[in-house]
C-alpha atoms as a PDB file:
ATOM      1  CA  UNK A   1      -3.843  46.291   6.479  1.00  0.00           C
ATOM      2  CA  UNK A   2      -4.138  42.569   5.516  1.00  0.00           C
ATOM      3  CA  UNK A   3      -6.764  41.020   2.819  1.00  0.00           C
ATOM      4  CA  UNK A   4      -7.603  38.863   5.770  1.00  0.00           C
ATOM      5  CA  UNK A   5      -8.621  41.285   8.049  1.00  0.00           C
ATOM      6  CA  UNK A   6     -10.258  43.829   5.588  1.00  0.00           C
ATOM      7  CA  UNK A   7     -12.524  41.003   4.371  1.00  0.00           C
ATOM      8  CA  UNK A   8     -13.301  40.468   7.937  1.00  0.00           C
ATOM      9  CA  UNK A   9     -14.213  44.208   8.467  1.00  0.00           C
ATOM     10  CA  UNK A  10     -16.439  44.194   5.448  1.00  0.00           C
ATOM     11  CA  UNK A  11     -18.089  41.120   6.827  1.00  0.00           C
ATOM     12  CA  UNK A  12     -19.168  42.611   9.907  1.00  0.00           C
ATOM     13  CA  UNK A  13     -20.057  46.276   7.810  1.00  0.00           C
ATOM     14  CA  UNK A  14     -22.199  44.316   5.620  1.00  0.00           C
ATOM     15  CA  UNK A  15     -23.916  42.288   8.120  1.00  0.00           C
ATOM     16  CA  UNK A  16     -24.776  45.331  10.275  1.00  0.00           C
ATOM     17  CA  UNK A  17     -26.227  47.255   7.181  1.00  0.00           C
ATOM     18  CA  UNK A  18     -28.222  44.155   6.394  1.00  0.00           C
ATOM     19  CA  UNK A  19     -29.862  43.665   9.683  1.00  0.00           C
ATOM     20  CA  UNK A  20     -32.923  46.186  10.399  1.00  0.00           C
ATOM     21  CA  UNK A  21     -33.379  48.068  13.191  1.00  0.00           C
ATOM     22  CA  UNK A  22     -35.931  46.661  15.598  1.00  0.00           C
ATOM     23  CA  UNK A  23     -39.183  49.237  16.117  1.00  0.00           C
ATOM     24  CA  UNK A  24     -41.042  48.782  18.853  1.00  0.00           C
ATOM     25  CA  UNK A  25     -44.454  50.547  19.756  1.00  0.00           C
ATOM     26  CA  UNK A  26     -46.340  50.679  23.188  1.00  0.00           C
ATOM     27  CA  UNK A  27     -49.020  52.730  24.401  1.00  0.00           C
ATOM     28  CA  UNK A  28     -47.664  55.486  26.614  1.00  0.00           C
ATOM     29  CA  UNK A  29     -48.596  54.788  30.469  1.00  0.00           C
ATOM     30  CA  UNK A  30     -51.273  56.340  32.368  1.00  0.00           C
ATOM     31  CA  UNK A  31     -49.836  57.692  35.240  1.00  0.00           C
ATOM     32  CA  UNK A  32     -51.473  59.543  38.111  1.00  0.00           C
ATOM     33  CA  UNK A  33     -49.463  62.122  39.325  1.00  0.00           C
ATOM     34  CA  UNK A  34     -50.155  63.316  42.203  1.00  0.00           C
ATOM     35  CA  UNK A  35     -50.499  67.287  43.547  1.00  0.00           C
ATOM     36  CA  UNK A  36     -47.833  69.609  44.314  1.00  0.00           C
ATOM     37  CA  UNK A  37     -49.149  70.143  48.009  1.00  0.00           C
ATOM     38  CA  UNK A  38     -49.822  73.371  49.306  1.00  0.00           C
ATOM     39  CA  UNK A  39     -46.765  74.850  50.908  1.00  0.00           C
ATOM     40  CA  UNK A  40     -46.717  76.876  53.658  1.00  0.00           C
ATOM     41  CA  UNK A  41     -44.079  79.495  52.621  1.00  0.00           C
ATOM     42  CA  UNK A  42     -46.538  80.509  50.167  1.00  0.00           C
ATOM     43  CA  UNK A  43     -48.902  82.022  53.297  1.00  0.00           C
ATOM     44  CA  UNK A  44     -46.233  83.998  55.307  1.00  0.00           C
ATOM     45  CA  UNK A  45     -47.026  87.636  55.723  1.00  0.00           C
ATOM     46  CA  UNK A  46     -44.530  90.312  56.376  1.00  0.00           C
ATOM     47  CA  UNK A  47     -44.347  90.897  59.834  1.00  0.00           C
ATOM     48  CA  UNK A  48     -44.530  86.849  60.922  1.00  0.00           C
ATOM     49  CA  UNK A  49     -42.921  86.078  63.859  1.00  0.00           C
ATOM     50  CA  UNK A  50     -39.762  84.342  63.192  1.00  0.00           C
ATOM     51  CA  UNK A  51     -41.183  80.906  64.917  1.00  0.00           C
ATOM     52  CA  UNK A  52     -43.750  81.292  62.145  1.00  0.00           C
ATOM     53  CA  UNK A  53     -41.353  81.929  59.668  1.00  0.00           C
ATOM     54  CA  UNK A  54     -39.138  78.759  60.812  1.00  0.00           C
ATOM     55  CA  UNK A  55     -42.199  76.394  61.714  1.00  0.00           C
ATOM     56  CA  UNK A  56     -43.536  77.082  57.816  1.00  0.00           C
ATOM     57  CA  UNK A  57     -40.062  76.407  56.567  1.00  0.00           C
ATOM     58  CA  UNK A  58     -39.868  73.307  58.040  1.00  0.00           C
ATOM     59  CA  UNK A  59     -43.474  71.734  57.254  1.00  0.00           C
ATOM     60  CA  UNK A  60     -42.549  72.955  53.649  1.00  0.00           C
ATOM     61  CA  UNK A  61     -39.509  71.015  53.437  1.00  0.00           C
ATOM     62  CA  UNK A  62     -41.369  67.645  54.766  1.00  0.00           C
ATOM     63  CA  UNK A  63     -44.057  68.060  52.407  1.00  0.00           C
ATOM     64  CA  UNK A  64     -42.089  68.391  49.586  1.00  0.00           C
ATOM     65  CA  UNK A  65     -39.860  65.329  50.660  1.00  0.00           C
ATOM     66  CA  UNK A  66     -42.652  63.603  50.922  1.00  0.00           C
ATOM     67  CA  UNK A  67     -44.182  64.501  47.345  1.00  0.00           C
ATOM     68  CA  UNK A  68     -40.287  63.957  45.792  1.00  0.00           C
ATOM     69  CA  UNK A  69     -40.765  59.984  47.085  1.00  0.00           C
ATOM     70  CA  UNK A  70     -43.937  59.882  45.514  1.00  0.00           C
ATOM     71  CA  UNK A  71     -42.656  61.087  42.689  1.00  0.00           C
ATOM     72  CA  UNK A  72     -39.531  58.685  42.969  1.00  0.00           C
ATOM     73  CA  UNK A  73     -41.870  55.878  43.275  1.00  0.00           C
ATOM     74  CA  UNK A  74     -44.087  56.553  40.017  1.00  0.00           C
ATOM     75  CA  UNK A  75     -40.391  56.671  38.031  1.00  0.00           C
ATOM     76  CA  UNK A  76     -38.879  53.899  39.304  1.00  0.00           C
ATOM     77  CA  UNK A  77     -40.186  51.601  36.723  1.00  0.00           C
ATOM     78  CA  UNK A  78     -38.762  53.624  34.395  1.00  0.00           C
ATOM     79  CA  UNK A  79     -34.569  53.478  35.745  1.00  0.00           C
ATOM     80  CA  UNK A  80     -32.487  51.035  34.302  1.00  0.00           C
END
């Protein structure tokens, strides 16, 4: 390796050590989650009819796409 070019690595190694690392403190944000909804899966009995069993299914799946966009909307400050 050339003088040349090792004095320009230890340039940019000495330059990096010298510069400090920038810290930067914020208060964490108050966020209001909101509720896992009730789903209703949760109320089936055995014996249900399977209309029961299908109609539950399917309310369950648009509540909980509906609390993942909530959800998705709080973050979304957050993604780079």
């Amino acid at each position: 390796m050339g003088l040349r070019k090792l004095l320009i690595i230890s340039l940019f190694l000495i330059t990096g050590c010298a510069s400090q690392p920038q810290i930067i403190t914020a208060e964490p944000a108050k966020i209001q989650v909101p509720a896992r909804p009730e789903l209703p899966i949760s109320d089936l009995k055995e014996g249900d009819s399977p209309a029961t069993v299908i109609q539950a299914h399917r309310i369950t799946i648009k509540l909980l796409q509906g609390y993942a966009k909530e959800l998705e909307e709080l973050l979304k400050p957050y993604k780079k």
